[in-house]
PDB file of N, CA and C in Angstrom:
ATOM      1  N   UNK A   1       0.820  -1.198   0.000  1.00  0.00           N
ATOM      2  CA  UNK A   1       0.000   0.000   0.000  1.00  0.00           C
ATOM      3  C   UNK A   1       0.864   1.261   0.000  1.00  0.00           C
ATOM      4  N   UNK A   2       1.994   1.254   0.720  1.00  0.00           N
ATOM      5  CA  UNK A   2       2.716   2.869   1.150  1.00  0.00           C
ATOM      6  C   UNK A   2       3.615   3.199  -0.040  1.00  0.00           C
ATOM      7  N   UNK A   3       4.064   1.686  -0.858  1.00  0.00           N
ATOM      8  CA  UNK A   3       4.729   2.073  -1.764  1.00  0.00           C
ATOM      9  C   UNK A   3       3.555   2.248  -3.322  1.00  0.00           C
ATOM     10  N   UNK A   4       2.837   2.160  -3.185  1.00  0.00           N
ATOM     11  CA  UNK A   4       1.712   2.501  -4.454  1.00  0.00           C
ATOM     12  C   UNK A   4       1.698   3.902  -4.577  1.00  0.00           C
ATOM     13  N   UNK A   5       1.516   4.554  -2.995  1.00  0.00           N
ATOM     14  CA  UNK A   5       1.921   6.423  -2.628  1.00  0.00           C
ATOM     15  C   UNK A   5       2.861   6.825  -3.018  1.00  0.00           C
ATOM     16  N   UNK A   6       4.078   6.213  -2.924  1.00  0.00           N
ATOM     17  CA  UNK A   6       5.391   6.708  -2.845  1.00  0.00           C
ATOM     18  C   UNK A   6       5.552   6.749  -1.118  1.00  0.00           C
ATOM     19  N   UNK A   7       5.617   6.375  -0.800  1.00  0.00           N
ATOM     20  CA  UNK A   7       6.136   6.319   0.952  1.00  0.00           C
ATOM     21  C   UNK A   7       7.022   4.723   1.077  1.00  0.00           C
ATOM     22  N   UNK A   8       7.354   4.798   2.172  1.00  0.00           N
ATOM     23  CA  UNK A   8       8.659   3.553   2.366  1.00  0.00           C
ATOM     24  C   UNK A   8       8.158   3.416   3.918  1.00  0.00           C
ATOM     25  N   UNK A   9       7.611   2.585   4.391  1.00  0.00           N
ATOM     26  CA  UNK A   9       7.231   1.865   5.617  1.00  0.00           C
ATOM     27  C   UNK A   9       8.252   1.342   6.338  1.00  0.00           C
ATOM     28  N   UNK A  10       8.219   1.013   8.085  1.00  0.00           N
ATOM     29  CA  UNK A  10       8.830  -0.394   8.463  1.00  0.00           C
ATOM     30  C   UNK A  10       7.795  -0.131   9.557  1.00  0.00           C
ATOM     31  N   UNK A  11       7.605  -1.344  10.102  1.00  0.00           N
ATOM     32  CA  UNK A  11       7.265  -2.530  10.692  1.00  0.00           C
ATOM     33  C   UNK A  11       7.327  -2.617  12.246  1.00  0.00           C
ATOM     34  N   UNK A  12       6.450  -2.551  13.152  1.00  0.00           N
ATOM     35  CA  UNK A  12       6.932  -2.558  13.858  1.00  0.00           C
ATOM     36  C   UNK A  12       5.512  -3.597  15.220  1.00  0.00           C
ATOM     37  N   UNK A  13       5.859  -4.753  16.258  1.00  0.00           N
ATOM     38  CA  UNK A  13       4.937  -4.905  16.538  1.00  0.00           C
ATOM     39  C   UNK A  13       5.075  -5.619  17.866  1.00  0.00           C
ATOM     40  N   UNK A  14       4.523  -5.570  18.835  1.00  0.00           N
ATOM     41  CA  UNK A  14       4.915  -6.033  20.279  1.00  0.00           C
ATOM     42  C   UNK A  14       3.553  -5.997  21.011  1.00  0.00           C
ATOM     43  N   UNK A  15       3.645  -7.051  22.208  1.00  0.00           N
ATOM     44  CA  UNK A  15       2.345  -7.217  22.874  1.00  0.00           C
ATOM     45  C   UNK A  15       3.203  -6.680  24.277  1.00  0.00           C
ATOM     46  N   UNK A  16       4.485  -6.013  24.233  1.00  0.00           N
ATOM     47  CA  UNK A  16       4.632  -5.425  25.591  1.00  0.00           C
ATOM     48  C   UNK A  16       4.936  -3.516  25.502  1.00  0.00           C
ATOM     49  N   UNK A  17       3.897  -3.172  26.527  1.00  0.00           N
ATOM     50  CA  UNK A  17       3.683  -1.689  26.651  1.00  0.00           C
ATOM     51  C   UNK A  17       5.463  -1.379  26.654  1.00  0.00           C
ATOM     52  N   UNK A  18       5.829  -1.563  27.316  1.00  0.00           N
ATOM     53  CA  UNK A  18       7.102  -0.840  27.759  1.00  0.00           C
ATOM     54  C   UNK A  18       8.177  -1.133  26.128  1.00  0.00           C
ATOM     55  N   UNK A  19       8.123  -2.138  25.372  1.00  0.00           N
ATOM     56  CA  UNK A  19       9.034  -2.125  24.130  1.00  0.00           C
ATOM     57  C   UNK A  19       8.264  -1.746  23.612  1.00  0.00           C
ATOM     58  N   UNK A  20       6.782  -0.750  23.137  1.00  0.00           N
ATOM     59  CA  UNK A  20       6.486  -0.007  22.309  1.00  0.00           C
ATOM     60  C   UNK A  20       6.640   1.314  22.461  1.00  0.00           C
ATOM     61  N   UNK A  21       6.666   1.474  23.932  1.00  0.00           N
ATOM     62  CA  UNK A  21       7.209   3.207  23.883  1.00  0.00           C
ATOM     63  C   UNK A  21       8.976   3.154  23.698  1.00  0.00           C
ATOM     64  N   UNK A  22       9.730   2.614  23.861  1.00  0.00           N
ATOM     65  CA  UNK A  22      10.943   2.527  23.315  1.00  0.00           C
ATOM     66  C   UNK A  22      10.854   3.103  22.449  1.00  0.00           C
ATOM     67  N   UNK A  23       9.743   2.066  21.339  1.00  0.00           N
ATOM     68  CA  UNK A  23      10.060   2.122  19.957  1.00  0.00           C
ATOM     69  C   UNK A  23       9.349   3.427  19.511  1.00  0.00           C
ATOM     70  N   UNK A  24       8.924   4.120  20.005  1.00  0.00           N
ATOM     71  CA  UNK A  24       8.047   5.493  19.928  1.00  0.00           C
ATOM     72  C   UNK A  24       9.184   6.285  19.932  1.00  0.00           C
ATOM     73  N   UNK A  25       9.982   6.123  21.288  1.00  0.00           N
ATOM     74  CA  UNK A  25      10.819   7.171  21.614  1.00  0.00           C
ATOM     75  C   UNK A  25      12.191   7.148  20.536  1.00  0.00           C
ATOM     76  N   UNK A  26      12.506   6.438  20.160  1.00  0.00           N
ATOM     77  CA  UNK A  26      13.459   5.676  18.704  1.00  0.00           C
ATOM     78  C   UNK A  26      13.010   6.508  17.733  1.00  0.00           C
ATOM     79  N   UNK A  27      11.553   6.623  17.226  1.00  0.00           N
ATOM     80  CA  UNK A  27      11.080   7.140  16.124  1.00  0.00           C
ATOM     81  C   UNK A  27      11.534   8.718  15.862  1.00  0.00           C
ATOM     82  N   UNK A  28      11.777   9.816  16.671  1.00  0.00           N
ATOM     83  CA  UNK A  28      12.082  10.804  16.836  1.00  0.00           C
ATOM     84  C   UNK A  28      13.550  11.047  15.220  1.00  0.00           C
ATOM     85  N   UNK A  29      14.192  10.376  15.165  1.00  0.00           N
ATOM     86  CA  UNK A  29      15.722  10.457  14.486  1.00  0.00           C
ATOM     87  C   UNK A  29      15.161   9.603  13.013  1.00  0.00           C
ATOM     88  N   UNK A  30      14.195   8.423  13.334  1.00  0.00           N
ATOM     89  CA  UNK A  30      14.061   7.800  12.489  1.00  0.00           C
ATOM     90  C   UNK A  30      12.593   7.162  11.743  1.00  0.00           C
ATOM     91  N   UNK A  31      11.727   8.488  11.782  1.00  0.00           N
ATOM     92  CA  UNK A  31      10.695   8.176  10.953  1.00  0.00           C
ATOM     93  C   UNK A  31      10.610  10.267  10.767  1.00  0.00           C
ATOM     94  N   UNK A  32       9.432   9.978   9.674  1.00  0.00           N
ATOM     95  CA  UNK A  32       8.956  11.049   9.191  1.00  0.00           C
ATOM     96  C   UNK A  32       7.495  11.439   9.784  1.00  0.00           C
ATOM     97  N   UNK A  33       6.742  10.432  10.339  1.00  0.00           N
ATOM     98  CA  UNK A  33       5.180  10.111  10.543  1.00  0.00           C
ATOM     99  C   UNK A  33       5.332   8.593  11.474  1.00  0.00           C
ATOM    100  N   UNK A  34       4.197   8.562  11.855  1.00  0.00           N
ATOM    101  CA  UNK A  34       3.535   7.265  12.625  1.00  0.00           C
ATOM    102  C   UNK A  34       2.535   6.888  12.166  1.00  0.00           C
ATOM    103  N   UNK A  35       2.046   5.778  11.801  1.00  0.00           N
ATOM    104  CA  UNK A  35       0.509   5.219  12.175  1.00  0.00           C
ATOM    105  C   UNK A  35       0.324   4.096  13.339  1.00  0.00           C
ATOM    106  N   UNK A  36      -0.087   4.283  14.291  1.00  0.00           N
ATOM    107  CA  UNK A  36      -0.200   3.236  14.964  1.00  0.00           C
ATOM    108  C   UNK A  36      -1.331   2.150  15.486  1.00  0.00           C
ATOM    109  N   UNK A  37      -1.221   1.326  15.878  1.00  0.00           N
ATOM    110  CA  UNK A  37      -2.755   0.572  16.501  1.00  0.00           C
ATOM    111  C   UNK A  37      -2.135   0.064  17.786  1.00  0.00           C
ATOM    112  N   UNK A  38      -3.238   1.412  18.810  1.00  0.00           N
ATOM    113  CA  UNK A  38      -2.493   0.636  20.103  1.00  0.00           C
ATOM    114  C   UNK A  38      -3.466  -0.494  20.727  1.00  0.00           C
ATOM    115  N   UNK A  39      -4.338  -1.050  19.873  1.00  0.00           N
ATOM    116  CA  UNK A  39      -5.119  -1.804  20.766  1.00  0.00           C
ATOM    117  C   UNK A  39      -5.742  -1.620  21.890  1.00  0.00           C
ATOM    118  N   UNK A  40      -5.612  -2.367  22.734  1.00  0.00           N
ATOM    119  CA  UNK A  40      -6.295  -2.324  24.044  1.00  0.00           C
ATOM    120  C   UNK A  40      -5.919  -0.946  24.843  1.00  0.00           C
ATOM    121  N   UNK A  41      -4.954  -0.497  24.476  1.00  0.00           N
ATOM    122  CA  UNK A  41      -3.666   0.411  25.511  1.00  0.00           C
ATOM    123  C   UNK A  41      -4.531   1.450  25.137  1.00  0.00           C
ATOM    124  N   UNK A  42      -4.842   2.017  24.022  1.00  0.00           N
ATOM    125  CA  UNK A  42      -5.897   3.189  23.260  1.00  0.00           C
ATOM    126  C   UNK A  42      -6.824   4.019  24.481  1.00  0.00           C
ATOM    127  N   UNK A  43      -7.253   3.173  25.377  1.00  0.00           N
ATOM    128  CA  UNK A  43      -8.221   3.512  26.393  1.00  0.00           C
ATOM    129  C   UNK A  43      -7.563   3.982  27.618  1.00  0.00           C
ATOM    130  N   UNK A  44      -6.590   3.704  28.250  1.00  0.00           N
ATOM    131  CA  UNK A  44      -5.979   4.063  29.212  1.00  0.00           C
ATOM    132  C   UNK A  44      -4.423   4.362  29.121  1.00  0.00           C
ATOM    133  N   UNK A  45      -3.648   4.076  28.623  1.00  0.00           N
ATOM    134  CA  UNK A  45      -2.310   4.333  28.173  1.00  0.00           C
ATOM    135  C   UNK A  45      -1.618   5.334  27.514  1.00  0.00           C
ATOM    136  N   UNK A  46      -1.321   6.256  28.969  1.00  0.00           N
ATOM    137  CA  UNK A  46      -1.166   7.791  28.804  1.00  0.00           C
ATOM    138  C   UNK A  46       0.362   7.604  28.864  1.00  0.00           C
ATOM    139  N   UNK A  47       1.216   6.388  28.919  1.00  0.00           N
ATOM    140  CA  UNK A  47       2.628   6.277  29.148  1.00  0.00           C
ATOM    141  C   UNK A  47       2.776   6.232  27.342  1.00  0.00           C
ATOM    142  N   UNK A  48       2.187   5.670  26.809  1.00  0.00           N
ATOM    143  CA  UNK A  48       1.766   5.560  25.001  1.00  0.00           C
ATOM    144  C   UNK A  48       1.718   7.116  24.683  1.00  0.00           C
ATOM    145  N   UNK A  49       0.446   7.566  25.081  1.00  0.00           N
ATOM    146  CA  UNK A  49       0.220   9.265  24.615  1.00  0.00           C
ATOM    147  C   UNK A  49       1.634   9.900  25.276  1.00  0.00           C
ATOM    148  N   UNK A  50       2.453   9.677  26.107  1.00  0.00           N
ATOM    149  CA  UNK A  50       3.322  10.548  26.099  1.00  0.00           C
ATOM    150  C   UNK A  50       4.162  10.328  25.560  1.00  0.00           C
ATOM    151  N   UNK A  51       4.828   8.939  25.239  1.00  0.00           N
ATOM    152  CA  UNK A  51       5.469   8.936  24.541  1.00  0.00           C
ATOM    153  C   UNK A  51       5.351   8.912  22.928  1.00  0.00           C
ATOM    154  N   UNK A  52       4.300   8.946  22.764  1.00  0.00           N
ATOM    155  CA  UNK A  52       3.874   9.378  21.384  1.00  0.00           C
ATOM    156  C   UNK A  52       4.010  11.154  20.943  1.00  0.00           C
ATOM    157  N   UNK A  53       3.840  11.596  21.676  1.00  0.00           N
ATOM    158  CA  UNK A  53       3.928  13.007  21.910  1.00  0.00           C
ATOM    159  C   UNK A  53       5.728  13.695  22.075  1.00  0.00           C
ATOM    160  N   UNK A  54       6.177  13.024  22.507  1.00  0.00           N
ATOM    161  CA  UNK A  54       7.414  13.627  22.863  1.00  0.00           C
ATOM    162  C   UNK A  54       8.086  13.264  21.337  1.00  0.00           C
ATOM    163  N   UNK A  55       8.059  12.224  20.641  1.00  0.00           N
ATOM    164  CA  UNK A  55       8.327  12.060  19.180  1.00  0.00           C
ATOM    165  C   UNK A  55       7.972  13.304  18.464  1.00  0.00           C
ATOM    166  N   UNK A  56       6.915  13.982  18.732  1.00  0.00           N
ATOM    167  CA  UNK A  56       6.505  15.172  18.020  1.00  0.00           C
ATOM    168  C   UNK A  56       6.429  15.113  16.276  1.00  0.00           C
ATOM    169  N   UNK A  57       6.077  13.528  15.913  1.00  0.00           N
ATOM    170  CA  UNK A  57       6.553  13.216  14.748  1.00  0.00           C
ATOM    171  C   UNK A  57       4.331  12.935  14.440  1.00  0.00           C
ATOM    172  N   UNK A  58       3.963  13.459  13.334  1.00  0.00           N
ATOM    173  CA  UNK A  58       2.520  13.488  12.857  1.00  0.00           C
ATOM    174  C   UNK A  58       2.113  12.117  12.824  1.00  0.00           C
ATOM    175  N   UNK A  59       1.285  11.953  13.275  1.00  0.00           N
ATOM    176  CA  UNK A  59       0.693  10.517  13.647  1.00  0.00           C
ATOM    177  C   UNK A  59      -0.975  10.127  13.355  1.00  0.00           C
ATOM    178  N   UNK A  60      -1.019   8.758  12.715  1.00  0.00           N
ATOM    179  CA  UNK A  60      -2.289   8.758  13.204  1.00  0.00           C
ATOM    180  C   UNK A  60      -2.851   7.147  13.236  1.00  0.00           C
ATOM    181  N   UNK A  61      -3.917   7.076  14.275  1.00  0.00           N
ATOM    182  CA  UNK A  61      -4.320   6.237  14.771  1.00  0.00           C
ATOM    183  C   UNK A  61      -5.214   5.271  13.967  1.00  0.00           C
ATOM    184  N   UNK A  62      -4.944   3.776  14.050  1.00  0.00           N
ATOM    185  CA  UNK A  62      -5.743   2.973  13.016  1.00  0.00           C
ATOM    186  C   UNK A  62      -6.144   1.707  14.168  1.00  0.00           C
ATOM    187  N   UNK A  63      -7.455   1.350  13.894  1.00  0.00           N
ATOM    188  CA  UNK A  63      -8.363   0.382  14.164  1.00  0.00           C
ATOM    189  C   UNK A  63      -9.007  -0.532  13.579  1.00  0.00           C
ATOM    190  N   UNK A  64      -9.112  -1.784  13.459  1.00  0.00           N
ATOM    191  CA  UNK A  64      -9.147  -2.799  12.346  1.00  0.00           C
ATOM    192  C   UNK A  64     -10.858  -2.868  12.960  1.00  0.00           C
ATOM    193  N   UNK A  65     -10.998  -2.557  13.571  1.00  0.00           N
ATOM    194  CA  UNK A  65     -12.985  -2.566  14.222  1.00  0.00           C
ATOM    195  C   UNK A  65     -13.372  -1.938  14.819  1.00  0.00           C
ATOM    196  N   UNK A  66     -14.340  -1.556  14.745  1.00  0.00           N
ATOM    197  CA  UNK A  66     -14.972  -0.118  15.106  1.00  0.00           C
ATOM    198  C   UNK A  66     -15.514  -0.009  16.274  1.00  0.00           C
ATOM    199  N   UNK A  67     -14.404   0.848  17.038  1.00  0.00           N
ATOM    200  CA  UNK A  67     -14.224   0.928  18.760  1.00  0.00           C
ATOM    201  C   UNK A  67     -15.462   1.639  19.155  1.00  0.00           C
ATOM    202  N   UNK A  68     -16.099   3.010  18.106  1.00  0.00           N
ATOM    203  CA  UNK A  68     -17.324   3.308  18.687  1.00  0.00           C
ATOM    204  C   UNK A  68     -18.716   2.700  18.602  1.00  0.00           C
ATOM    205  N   UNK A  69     -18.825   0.992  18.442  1.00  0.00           N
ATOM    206  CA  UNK A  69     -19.320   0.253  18.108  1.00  0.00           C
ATOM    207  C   UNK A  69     -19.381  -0.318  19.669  1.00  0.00           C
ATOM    208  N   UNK A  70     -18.375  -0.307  20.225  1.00  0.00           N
ATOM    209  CA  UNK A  70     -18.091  -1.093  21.437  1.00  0.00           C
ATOM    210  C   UNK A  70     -18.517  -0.259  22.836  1.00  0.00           C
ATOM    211  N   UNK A  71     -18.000  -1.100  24.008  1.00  0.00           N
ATOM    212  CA  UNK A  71     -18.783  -0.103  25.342  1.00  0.00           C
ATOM    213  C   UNK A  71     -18.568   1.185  25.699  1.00  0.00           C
ATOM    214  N   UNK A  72     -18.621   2.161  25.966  1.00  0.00           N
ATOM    215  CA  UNK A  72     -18.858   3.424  26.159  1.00  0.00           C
ATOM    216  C   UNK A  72     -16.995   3.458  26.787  1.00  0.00           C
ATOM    217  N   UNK A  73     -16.784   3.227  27.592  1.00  0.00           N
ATOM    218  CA  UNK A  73     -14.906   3.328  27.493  1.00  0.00           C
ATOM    219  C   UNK A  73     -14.049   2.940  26.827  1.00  0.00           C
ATOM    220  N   UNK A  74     -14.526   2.249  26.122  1.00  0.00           N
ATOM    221  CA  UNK A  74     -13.764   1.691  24.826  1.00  0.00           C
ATOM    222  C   UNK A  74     -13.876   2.482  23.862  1.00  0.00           C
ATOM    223  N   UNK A  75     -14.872   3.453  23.801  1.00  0.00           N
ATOM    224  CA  UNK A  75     -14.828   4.742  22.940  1.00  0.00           C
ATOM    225  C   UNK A  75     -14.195   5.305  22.927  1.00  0.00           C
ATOM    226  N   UNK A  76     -13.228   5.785  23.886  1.00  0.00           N
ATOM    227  CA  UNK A  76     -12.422   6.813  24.394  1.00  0.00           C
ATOM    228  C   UNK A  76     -10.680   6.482  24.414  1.00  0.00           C
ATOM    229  N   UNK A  77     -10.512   7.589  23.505  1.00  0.00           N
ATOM    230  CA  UNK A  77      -9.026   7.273  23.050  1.00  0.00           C
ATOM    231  C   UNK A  77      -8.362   8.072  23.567  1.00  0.00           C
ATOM    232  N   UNK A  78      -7.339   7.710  24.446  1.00  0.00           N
ATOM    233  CA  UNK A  78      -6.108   8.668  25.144  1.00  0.00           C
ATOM    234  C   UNK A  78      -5.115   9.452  24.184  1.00  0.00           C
ATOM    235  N   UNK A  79      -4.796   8.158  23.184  1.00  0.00           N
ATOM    236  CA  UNK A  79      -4.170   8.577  21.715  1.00  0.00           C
ATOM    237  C   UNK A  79      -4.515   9.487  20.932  1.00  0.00           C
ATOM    238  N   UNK A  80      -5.667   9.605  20.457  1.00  0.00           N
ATOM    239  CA  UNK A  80      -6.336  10.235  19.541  1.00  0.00           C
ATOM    240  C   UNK A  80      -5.892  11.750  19.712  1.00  0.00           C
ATOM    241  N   UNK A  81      -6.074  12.489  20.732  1.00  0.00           N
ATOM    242  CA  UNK A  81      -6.160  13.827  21.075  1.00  0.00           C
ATOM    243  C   UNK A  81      -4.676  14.521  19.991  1.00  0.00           C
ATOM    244  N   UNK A  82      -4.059  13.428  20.025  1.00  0.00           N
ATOM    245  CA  UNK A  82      -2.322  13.217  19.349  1.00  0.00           C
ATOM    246  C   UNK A  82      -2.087  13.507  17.868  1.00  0.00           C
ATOM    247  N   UNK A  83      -3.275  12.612  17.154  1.00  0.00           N
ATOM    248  CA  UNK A  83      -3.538  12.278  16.008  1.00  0.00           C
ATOM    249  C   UNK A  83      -3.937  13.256  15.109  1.00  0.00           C
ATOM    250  N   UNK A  84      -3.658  13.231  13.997  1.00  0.00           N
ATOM    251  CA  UNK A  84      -4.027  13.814  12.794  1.00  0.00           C
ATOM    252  C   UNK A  84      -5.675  13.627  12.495  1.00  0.00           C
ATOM    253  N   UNK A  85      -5.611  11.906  12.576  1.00  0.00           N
ATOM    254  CA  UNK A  85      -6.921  11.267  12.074  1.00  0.00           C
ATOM    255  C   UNK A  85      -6.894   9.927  12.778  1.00  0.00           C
ATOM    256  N   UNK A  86      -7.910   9.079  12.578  1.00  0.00           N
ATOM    257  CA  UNK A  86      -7.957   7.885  13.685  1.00  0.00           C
ATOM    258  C   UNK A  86      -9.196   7.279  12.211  1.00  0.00           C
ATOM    259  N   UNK A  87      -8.947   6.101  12.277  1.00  0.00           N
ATOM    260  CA  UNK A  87      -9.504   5.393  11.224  1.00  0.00           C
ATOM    261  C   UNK A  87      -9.991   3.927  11.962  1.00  0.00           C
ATOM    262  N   UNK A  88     -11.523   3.763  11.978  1.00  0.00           N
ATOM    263  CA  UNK A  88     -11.833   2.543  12.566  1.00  0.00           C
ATOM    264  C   UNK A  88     -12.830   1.519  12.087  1.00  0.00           C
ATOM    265  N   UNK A  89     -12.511   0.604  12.038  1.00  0.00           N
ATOM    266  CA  UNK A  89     -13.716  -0.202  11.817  1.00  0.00           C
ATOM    267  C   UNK A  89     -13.729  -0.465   9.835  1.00  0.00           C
ATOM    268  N   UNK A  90     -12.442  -0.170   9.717  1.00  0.00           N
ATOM    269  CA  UNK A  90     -12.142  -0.506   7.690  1.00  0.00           C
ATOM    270  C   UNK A  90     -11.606  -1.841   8.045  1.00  0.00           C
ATOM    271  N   UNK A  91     -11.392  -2.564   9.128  1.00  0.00           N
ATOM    272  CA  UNK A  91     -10.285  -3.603   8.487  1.00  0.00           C
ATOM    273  C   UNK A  91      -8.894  -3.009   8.022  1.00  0.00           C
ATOM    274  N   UNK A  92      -8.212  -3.596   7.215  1.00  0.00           N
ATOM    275  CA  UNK A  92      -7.289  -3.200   6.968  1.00  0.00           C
ATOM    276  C   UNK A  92      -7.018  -1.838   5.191  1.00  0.00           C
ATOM    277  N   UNK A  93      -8.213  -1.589   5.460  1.00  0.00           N
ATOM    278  CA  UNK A  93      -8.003  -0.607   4.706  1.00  0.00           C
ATOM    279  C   UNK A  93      -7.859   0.771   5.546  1.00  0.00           C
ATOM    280  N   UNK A  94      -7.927   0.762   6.530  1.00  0.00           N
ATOM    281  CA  UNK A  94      -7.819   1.983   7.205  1.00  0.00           C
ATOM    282  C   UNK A  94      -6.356   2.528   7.460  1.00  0.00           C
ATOM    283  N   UNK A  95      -5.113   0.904   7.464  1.00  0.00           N
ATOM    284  CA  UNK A  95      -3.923   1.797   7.242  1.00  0.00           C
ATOM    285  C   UNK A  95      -3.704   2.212   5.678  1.00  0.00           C
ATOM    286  N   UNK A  96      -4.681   1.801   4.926  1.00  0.00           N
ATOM    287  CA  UNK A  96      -4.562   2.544   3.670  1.00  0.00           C
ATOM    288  C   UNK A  96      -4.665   3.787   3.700  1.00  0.00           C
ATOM    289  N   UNK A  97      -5.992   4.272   4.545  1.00  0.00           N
ATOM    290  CA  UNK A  97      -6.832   5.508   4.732  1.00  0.00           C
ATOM    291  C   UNK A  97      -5.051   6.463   5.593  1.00  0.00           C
ATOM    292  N   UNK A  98      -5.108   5.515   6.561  1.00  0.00           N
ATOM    293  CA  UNK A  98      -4.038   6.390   7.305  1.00  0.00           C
ATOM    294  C   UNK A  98      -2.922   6.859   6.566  1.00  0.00           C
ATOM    295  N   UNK A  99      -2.273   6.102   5.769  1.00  0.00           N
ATOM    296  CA  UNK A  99      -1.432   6.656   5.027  1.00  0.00           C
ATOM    297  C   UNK A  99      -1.474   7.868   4.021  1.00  0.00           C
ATOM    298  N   UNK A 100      -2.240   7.436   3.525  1.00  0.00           N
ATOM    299  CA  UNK A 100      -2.608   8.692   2.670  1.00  0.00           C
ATOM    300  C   UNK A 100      -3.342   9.741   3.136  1.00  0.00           C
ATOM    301  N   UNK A 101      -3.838  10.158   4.628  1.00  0.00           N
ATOM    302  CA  UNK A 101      -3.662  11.177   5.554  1.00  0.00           C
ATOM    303  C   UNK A 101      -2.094  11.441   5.905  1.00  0.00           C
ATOM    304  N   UNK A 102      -1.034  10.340   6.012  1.00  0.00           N
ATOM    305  CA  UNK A 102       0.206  11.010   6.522  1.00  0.00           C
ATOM    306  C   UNK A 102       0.609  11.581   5.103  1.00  0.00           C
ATOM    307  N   UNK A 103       0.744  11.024   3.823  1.00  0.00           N
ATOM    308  CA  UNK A 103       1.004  11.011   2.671  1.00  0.00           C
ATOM    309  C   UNK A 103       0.844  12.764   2.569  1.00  0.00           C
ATOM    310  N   UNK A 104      -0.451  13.217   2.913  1.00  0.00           N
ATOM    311  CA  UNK A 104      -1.090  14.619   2.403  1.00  0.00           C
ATOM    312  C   UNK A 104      -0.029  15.787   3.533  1.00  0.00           C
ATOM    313  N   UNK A 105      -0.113  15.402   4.938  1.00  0.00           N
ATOM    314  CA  UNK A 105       0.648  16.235   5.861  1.00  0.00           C
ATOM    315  C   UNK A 105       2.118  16.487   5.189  1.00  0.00           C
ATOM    316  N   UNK A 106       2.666  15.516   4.611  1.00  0.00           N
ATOM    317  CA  UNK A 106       4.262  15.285   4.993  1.00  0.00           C
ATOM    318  C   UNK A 106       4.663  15.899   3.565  1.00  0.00           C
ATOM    319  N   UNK A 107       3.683  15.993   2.235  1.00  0.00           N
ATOM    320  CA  UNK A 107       3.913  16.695   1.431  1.00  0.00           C
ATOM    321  C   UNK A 107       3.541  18.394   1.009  1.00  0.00           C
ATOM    322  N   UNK A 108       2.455  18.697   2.276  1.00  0.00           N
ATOM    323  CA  UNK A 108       2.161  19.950   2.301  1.00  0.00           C
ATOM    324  C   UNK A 108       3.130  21.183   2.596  1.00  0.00           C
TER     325      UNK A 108
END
Protein backbone atom coordinates (compact mmCIF):
# COMPACT_ATOMS: atom_id res chain seq x y z
CA UNK A 1 0.00 0.00 0.00
CA UNK A 2 2.72 2.87 1.15
CA UNK A 3 4.73 2.07 -1.76
CA UNK A 4 1.71 2.50 -4.45
CA UNK A 5 1.92 6.42 -2.63
CA UNK A 6 5.39 6.71 -2.85
CA UNK A 7 6.14 6.32 0.95
CA UNK A 8 8.66 3.55 2.37
CA UNK A 9 7.23 1.86 5.62
CA UNK A 10 8.83 -0.39 8.46
CA UNK A 11 7.26 -2.53 10.69
CA UNK A 12 6.93 -2.56 13.86
CA UNK A 13 4.94 -4.90 16.54
CA UNK A 14 4.91 -6.03 20.28
CA UNK A 15 2.34 -7.22 22.87
CA UNK A 16 4.63 -5.42 25.59
CA UNK A 17 3.68 -1.69 26.65
CA UNK A 18 7.10 -0.84 27.76
CA UNK A 19 9.03 -2.13 24.13
CA UNK A 20 6.49 -0.01 22.31
CA UNK A 21 7.21 3.21 23.88
CA UNK A 22 10.94 2.53 23.31
CA UNK A 23 10.06 2.12 19.96
CA UNK A 24 8.05 5.49 19.93
CA UNK A 25 10.82 7.17 21.61
CA UNK A 26 13.46 5.68 18.70
CA UNK A 27 11.08 7.14 16.12
CA UNK A 28 12.08 10.80 16.84
CA UNK A 29 15.72 10.46 14.49
CA UNK A 30 14.06 7.80 12.49
CA UNK A 31 10.70 8.18 10.95
CA UNK A 32 8.96 11.05 9.19
CA UNK A 33 5.18 10.11 10.54
CA UNK A 34 3.54 7.27 12.63
CA UNK A 35 0.51 5.22 12.17
CA UNK A 36 -0.20 3.24 14.96
CA UNK A 37 -2.75 0.57 16.50
CA UNK A 38 -2.49 0.64 20.10
CA UNK A 39 -5.12 -1.80 20.77
CA UNK A 40 -6.30 -2.32 24.04
CA UNK A 41 -3.67 0.41 25.51
CA UNK A 42 -5.90 3.19 23.26
CA UNK A 43 -8.22 3.51 26.39
CA UNK A 44 -5.98 4.06 29.21
CA UNK A 45 -2.31 4.33 28.17
CA UNK A 46 -1.17 7.79 28.80
CA UNK A 47 2.63 6.28 29.15
CA UNK A 48 1.77 5.56 25.00
CA UNK A 49 0.22 9.27 24.61
CA UNK A 50 3.32 10.55 26.10
CA UNK A 51 5.47 8.94 24.54
CA UNK A 52 3.87 9.38 21.38
CA UNK A 53 3.93 13.01 21.91
CA UNK A 54 7.41 13.63 22.86
CA UNK A 55 8.33 12.06 19.18
CA UNK A 56 6.50 15.17 18.02
CA UNK A 57 6.55 13.22 14.75
CA UNK A 58 2.52 13.49 12.86
CA UNK A 59 0.69 10.52 13.65
CA UNK A 60 -2.29 8.76 13.20
CA UNK A 61 -4.32 6.24 14.77
CA UNK A 62 -5.74 2.97 13.02
CA UNK A 63 -8.36 0.38 14.16
CA UNK A 64 -9.15 -2.80 12.35
CA UNK A 65 -12.99 -2.57 14.22
CA UNK A 66 -14.97 -0.12 15.11
CA UNK A 67 -14.22 0.93 18.76
CA UNK A 68 -17.32 3.31 18.69
CA UNK A 69 -19.32 0.25 18.11
CA UNK A 70 -18.09 -1.09 21.44
CA UNK A 71 -18.78 -0.10 25.34
CA UNK A 72 -18.86 3.42 26.16
CA UNK A 73 -14.91 3.33 27.49
CA UNK A 74 -13.76 1.69 24.83
CA UNK A 75 -14.83 4.74 22.94
CA UNK A 76 -12.42 6.81 24.39
CA UNK A 77 -9.03 7.27 23.05
CA UNK A 78 -6.11 8.67 25.14
CA UNK A 79 -4.17 8.58 21.72
CA UNK A 80 -6.34 10.23 19.54
CA UNK A 81 -6.16 13.83 21.07
CA UNK A 82 -2.32 13.22 19.35
CA UNK A 83 -3.54 12.28 16.01
CA UNK A 84 -4.03 13.81 12.79
CA UNK A 85 -6.92 11.27 12.07
CA UNK A 86 -7.96 7.88 13.69
CA UNK A 87 -9.50 5.39 11.22
CA UNK A 88 -11.83 2.54 12.57
CA UNK A 89 -13.72 -0.20 11.82
CA UNK A 90 -12.14 -0.51 7.69
CA UNK A 91 -10.28 -3.60 8.49
CA UNK A 92 -7.29 -3.20 6.97
CA UNK A 93 -8.00 -0.61 4.71
CA UNK A 94 -7.82 1.98 7.20
CA UNK A 95 -3.92 1.80 7.24
CA UNK A 96 -4.56 2.54 3.67
CA UNK A 97 -6.83 5.51 4.73
CA UNK A 98 -4.04 6.39 7.30
CA UNK A 99 -1.43 6.66 5.03
CA UNK A 100 -2.61 8.69 2.67
CA UNK A 101 -3.66 11.18 5.55
CA UNK A 102 0.21 11.01 6.52
CA UNK A 103 1.00 11.01 2.67
CA UNK A 104 -1.09 14.62 2.40
CA UNK A 105 0.65 16.23 5.86
CA UNK A 106 4.26 15.29 4.99
CA UNK A 107 3.91 16.70 1.43
CA UNK A 108 2.16 19.95 2.30
Amino acid sequence: MASEIGLSVRFFQTNHEGRFIEHLHSLRDRADAVVLNPGAWTHYAYSIHDALEVTGLPAVEVHLSDVGAREPWRRESVIRPLCLASFSGQGADGYRDALQRLREELVA
